[in-house]
C-alpha atoms as a PDB file:
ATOM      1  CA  UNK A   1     109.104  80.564  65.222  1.00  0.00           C
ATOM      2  CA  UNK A   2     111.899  80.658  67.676  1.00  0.00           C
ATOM      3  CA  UNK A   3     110.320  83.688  69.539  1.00  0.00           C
ATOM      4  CA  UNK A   4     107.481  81.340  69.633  1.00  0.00           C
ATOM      5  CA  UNK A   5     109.721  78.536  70.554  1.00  0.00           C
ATOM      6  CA  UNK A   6     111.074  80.543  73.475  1.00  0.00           C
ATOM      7  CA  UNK A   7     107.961  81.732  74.796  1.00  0.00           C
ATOM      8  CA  UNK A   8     106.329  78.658  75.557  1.00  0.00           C
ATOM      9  CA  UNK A   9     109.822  77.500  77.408  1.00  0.00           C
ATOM     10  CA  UNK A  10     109.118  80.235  79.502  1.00  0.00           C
ATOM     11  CA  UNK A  11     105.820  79.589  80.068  1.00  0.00           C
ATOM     12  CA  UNK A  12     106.433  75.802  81.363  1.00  0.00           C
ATOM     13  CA  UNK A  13     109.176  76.627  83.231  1.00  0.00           C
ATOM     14  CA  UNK A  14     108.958  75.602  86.860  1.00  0.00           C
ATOM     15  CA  UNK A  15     110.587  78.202  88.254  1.00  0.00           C
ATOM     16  CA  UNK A  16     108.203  80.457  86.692  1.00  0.00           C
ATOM     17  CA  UNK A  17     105.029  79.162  88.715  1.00  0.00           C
ATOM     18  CA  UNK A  18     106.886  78.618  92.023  1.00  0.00           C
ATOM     19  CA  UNK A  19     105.939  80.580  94.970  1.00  0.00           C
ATOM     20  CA  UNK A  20     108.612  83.674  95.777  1.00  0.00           C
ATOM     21  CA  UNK A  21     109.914  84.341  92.203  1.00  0.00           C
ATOM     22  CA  UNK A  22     110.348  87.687  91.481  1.00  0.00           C
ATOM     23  CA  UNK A  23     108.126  89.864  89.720  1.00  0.00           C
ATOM     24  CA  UNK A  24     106.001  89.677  88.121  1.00  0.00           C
ATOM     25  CA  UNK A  25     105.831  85.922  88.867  1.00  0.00           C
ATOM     26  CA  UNK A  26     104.882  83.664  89.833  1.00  0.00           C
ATOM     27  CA  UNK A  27     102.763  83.258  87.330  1.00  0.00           C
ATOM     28  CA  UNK A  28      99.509  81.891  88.949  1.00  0.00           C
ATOM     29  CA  UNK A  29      99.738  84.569  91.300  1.00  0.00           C
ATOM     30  CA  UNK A  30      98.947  86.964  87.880  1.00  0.00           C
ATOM     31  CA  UNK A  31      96.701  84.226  87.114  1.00  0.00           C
ATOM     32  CA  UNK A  32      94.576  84.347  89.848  1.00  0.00           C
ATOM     33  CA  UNK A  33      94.336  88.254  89.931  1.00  0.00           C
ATOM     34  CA  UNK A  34      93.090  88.163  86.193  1.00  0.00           C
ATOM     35  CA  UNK A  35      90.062  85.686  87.032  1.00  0.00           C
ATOM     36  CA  UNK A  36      89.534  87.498  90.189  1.00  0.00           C
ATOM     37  CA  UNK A  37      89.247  90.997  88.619  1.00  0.00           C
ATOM     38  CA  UNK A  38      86.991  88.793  85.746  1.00  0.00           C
ATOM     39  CA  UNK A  39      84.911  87.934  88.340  1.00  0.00           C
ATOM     40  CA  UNK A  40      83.921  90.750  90.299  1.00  0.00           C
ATOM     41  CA  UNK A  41      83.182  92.732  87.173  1.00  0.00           C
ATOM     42  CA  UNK A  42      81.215  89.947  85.105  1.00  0.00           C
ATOM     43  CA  UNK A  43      78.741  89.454  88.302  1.00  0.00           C
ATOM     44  CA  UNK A  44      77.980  93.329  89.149  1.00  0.00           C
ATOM     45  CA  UNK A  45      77.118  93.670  85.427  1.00  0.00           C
ATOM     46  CA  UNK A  46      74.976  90.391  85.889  1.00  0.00           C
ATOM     47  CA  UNK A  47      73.321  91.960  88.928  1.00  0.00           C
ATOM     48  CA  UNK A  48      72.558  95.485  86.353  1.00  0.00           C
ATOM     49  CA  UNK A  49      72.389  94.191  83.204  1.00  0.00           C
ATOM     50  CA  UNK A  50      70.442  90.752  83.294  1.00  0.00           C
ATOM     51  CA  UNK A  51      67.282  91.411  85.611  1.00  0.00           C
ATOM     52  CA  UNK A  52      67.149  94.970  82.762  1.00  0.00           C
ATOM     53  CA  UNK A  53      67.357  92.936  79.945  1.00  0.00           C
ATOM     54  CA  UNK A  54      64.818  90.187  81.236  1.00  0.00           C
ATOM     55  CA  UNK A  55      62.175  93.487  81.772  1.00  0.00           C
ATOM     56  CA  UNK A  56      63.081  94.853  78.486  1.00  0.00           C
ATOM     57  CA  UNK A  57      62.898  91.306  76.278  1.00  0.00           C
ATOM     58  CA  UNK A  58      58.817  90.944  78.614  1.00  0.00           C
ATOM     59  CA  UNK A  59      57.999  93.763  77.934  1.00  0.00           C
ATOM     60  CA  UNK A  60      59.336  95.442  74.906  1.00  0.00           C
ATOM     61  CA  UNK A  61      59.546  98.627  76.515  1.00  0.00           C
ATOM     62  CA  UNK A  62      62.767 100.249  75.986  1.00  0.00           C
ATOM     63  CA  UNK A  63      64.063  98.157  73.186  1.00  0.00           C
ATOM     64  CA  UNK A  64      65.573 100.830  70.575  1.00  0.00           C
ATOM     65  CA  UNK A  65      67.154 103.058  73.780  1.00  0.00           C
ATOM     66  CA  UNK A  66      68.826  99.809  74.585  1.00  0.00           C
ATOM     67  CA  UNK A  67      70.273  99.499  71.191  1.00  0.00           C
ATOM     68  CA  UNK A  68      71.468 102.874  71.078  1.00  0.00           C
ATOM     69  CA  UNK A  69      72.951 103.103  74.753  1.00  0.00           C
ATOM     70  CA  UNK A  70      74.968  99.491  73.810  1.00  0.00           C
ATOM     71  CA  UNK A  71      76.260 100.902  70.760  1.00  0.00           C
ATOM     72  CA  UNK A  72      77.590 103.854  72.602  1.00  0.00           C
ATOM     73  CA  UNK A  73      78.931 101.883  75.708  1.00  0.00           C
ATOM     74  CA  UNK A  74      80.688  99.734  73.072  1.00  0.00           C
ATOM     75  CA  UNK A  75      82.393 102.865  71.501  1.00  0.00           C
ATOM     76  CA  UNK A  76      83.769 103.859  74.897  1.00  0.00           C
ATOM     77  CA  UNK A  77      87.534 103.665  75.096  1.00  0.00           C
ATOM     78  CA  UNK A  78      88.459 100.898  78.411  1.00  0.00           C
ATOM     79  CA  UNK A  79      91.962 102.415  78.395  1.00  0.00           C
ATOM     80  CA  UNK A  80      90.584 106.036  78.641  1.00  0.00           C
ATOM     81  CA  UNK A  81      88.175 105.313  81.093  1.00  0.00           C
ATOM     82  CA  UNK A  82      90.443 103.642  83.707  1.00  0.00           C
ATOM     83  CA  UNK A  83      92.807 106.879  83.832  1.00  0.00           C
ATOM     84  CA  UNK A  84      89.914 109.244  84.383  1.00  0.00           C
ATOM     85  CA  UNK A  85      88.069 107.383  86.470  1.00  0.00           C
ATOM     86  CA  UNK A  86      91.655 106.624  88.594  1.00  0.00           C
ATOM     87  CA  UNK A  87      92.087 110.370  88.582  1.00  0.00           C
ATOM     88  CA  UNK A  88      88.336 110.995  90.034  1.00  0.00           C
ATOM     89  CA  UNK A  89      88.793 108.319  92.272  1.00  0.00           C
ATOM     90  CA  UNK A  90      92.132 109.488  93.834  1.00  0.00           C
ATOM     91  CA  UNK A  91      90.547 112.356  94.654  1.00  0.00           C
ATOM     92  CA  UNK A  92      88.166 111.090  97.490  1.00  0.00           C
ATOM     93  CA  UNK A  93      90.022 107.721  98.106  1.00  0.00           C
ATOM     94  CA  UNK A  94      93.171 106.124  98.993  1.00  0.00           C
ATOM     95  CA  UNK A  95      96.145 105.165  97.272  1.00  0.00           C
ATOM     96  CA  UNK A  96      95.997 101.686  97.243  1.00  0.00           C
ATOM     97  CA  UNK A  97      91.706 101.888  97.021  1.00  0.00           C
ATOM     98  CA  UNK A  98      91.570 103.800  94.231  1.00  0.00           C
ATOM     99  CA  UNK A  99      92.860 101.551  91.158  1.00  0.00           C
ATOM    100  CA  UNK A 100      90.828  99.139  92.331  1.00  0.00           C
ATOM    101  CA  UNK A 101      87.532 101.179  92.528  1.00  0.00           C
ATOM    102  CA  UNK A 102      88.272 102.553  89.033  1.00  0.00           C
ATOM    103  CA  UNK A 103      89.061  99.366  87.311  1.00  0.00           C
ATOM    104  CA  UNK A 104      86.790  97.101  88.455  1.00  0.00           C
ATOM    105  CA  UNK A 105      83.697 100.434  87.057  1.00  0.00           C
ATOM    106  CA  UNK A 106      85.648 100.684  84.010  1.00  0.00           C
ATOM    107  CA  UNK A 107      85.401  96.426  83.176  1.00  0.00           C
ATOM    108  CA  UNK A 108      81.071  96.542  84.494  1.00  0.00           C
ATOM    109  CA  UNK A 109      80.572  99.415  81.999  1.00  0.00           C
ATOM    110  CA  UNK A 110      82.810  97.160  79.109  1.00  0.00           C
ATOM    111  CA  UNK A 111      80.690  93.860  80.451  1.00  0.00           C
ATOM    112  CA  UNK A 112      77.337  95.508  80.888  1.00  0.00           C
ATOM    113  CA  UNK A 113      76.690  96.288  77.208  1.00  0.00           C
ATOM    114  CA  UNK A 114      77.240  92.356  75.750  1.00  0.00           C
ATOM    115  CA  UNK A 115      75.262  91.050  78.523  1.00  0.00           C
ATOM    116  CA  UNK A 116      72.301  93.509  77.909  1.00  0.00           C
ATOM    117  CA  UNK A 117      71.394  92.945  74.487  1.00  0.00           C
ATOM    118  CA  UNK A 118      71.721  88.896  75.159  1.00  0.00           C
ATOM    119  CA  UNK A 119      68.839  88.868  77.545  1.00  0.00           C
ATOM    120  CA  UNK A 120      66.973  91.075  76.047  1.00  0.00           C
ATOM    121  CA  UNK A 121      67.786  89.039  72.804  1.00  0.00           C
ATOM    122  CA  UNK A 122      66.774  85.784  74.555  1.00  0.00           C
ATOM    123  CA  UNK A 123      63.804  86.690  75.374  1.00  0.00           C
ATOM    124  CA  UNK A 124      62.799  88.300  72.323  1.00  0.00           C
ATOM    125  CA  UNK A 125      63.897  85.019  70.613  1.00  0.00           C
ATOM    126  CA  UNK A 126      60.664  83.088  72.403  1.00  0.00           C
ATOM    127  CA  UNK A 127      58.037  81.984  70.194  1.00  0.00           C
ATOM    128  CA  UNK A 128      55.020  84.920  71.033  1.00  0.00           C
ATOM    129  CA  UNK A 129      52.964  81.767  70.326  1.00  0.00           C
ATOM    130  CA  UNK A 130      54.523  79.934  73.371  1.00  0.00           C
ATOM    131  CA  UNK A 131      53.899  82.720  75.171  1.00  0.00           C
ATOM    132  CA  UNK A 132      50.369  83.077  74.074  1.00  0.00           C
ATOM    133  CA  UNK A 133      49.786  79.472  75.220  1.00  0.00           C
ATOM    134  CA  UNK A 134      51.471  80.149  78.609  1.00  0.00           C
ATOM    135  CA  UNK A 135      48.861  82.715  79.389  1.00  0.00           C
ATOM    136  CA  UNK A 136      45.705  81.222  78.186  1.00  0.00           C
ATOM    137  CA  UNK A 137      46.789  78.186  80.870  1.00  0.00           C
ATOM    138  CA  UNK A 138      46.925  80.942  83.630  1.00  0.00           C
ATOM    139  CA  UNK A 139      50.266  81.314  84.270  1.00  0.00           C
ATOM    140  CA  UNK A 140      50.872  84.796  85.301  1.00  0.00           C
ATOM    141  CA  UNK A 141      53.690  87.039  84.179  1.00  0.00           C
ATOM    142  CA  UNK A 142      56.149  86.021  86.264  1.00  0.00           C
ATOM    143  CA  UNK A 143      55.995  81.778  85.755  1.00  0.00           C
ATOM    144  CA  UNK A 144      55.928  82.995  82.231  1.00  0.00           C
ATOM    145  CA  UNK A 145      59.237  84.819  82.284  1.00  0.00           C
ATOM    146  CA  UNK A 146      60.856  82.048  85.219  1.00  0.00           C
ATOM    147  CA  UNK A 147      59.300  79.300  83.524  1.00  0.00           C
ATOM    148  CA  UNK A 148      58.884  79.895  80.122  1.00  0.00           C
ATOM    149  CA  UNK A 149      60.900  83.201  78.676  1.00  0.00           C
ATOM    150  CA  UNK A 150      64.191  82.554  80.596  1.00  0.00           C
ATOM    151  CA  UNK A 151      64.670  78.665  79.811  1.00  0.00           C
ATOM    152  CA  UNK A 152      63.812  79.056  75.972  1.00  0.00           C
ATOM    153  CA  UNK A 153      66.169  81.888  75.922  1.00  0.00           C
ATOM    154  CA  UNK A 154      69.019  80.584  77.826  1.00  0.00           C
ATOM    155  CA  UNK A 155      71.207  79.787  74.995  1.00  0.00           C
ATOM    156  CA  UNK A 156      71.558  83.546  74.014  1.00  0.00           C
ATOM    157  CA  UNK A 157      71.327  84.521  77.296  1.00  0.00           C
ATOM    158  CA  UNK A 158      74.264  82.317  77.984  1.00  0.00           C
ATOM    159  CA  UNK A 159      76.020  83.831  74.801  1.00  0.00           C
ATOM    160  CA  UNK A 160      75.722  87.456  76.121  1.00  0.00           C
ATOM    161  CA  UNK A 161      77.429  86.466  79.115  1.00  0.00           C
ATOM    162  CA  UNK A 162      80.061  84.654  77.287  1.00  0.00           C
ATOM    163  CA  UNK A 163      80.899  87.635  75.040  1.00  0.00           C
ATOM    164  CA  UNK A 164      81.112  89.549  77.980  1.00  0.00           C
ATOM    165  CA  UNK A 165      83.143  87.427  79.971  1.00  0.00           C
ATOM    166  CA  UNK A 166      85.931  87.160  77.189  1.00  0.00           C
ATOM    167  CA  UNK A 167      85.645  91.111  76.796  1.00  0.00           C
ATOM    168  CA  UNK A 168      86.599  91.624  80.335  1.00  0.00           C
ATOM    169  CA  UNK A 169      89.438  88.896  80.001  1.00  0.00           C
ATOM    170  CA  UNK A 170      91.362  90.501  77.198  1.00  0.00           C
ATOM    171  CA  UNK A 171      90.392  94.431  78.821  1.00  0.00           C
ATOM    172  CA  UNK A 172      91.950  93.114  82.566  1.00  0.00           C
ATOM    173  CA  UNK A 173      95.358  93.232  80.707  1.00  0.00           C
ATOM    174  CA  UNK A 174      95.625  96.820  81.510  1.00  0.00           C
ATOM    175  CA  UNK A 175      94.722  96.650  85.451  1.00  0.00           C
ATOM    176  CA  UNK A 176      98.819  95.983  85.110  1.00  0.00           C
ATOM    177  CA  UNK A 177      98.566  99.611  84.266  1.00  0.00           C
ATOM    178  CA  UNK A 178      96.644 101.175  87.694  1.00  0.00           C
ATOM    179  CA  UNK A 179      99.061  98.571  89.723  1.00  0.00           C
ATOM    180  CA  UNK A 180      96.860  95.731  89.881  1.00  0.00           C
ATOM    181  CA  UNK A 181      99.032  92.673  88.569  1.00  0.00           C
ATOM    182  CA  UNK A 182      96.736  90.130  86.189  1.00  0.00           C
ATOM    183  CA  UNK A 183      98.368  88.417  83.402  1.00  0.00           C
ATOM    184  CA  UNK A 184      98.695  92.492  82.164  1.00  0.00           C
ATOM    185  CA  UNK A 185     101.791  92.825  84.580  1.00  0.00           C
ATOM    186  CA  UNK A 186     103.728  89.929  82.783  1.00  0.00           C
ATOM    187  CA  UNK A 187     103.453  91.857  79.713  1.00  0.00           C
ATOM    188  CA  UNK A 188     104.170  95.099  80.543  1.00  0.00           C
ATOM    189  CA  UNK A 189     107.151  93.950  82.944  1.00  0.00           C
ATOM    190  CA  UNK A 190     107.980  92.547  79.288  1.00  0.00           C
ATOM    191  CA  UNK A 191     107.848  95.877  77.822  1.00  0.00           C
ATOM    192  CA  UNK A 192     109.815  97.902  80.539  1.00  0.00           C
ATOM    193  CA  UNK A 193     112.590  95.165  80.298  1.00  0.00           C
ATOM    194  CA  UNK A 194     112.400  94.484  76.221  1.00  0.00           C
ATOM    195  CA  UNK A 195     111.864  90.666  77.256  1.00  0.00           C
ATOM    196  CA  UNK A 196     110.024  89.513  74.472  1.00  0.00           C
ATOM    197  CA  UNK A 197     109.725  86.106  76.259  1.00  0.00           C
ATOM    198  CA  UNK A 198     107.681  87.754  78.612  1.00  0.00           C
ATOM    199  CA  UNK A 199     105.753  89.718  76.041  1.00  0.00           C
ATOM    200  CA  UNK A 200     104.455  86.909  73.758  1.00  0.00           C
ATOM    201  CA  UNK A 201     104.484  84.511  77.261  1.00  0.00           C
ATOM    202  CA  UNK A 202     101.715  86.627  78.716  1.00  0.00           C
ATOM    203  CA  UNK A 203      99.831  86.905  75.570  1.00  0.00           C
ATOM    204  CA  UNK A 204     100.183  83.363  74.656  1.00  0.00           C
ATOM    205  CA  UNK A 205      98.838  83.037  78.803  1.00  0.00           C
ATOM    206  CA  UNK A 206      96.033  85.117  78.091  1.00  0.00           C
ATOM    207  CA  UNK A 207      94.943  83.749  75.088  1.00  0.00           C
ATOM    208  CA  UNK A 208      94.681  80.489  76.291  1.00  0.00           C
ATOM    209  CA  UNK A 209      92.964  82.031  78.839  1.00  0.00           C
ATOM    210  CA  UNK A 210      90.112  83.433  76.861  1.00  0.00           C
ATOM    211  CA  UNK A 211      90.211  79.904  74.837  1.00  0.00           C
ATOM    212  CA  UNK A 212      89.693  78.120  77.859  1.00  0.00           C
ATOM    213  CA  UNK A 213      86.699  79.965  79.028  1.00  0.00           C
ATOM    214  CA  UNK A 214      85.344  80.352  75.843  1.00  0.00           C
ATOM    215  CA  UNK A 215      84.855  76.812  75.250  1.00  0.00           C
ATOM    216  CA  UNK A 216      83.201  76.416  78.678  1.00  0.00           C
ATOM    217  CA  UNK A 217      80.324  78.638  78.200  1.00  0.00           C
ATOM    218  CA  UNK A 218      80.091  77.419  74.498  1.00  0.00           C
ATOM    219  CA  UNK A 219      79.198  73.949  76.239  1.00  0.00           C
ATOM    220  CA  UNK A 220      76.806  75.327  78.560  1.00  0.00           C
ATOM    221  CA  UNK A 221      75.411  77.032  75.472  1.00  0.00           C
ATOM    222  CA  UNK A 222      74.910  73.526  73.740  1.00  0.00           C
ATOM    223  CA  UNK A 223      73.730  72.293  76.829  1.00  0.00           C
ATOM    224  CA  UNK A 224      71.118  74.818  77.473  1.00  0.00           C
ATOM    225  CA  UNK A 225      69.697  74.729  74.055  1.00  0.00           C
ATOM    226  CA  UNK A 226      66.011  73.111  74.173  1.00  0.00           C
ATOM    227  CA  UNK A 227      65.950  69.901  71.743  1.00  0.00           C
ATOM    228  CA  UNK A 228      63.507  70.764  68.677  1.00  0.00           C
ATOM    229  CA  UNK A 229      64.249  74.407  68.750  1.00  0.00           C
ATOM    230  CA  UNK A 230      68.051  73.816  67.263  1.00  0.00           C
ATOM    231  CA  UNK A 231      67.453  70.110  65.813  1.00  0.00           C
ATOM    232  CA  UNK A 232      68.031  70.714  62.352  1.00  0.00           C
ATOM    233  CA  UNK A 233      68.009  66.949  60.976  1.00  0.00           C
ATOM    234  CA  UNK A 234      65.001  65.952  58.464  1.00  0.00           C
ATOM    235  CA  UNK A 235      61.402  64.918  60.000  1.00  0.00           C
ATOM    236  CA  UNK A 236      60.644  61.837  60.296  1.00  0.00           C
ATOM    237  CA  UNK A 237      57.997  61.796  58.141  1.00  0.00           C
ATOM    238  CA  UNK A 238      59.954  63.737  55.592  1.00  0.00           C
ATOM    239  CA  UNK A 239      62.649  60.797  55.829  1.00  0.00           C
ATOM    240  CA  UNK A 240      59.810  58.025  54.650  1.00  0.00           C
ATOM    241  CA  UNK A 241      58.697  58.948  51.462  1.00  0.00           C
ATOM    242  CA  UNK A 242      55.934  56.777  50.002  1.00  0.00           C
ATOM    243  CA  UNK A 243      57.235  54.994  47.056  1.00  0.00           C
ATOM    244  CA  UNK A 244      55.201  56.119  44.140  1.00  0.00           C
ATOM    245  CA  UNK A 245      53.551  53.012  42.043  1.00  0.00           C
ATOM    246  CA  UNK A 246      51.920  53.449  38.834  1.00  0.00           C
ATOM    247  CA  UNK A 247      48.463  52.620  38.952  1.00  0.00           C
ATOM    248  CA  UNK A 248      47.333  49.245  37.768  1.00  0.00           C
ATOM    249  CA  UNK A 249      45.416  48.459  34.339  1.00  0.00           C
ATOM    250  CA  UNK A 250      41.756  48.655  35.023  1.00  0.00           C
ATOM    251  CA  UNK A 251      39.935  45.516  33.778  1.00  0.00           C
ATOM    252  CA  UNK A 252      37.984  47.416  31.416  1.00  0.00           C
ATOM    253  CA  UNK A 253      41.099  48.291  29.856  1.00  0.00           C
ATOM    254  CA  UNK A 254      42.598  45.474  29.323  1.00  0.00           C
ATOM    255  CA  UNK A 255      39.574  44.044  27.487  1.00  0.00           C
END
């Protein structure tokens, strides 16, 4: 608990976030980096993996390849990949390029995956009947994937997207590794020094991080979900049960 305790004094220190401290602060200087190098990499695996996973979910061409090549992309080790690729890259570019090329490839192949199988997932998730419907009204492939496919499908879509998003935010930690700063370089400056307020700070910073973010795109999620698709509540009708009344005496009966 005091380790804890300590941490988060370091973290709201104001010295800590003030321009010209020394490294590796201040801190939203490493702050900025790690949603920078977020960024880039979540919207060049957007640009791949999205308009793939829209023609895969239409079509259904392709579906069990893409299963099998995001299970291995999954199994790929981040770590491992950003020291070969920065000792391929170093090769043909510069110094200071280099790290840069290699890490932000290493965090689109970790994003690519997650963001794959959501659209394709989306889109699979539409009602074939809706579909059905959208084409016997003459809408033509594409209205039905702009129009129909994509909107119903958004919420998973979305979800993809936010699985790979927080991937790439706990994976940037080790761009402190090539020389890149991020939140990474708080916690490895922790390490070299055995500061363990720095250690646990930086986590503590990137965890929040993720939290943060997280949250977001679980409100877009909720906000892109169509109403009668997710409502779960009883039916109206199911809600006003006729009261059943035993029949009367027939006057037959009763004579």
């Amino acid at each position: 608990m005091d380790l804890l305790l300590s941490a988060l004094r370091w973290i709201v220190d104001g010295s800590h976030w003030q321009a010209g401290s020394q490294s590796p602060l201040p801190i939203q200087d490493r702050l900025v980096e790690h949603l920078t190098y977020t960024a880039i990499a979540v919207v060049i695996a957007a640009v791949i993996a999205l308009p793939l996973g829209f023609l895969i979910g239409h079509s259904g061409r392709g579906r069990q390849f893409v299963i099998g090549f995001t299970g291995a992309m999954r199994a790929l080790p981040t770590l491992g990949l950003l020291f070969f690729l920065l000792m391929v890259f170093g090769y043909f570019l510069s110094f200071d390029t280099a790290p840069i090329v290699g890490a932000t490839i290493s965090f689109v192949i970790l994003a690519i995956p997650s963001m794959l199988a959501g659209a394709y997932a989306g889109l699979e998730s539409v009602d074939r009947q809706t579909i059905d419907a959208a084409r016997a009204n003459g809408m033509t492939e594409w209205q039905i994937l702009l129009q129909v496919e994509i909107p119903l499908g958004l919420p998973l879509i979305i979800g993809g997207i936010r699985a790979a998003v927080l991937q790439v935010i706990a994976t940037v930690t080790i761009a402190s590794y090539a020389g890149l700063g991020g939140l990474g370089q708080i916690i490895s400056n922790g390490i070299g020094n055995n500061n363990y307020d720095l250690i646990l700070g930086g986590a503590l910073l990137v965890t929040a991080l993720a939290l943060v973010v997280d949250g977001l795109f679980a409100l877009a999620q909720r906000a892109t979900a169509t109403r009668g698709l997710t409502d779960t509540r009883p039916a109206t009708a199911a809600r006003r049960r006729p009261t059943s009344r035993s029949p009367r005496p027939h006057a037959s009966e009763n004579a």
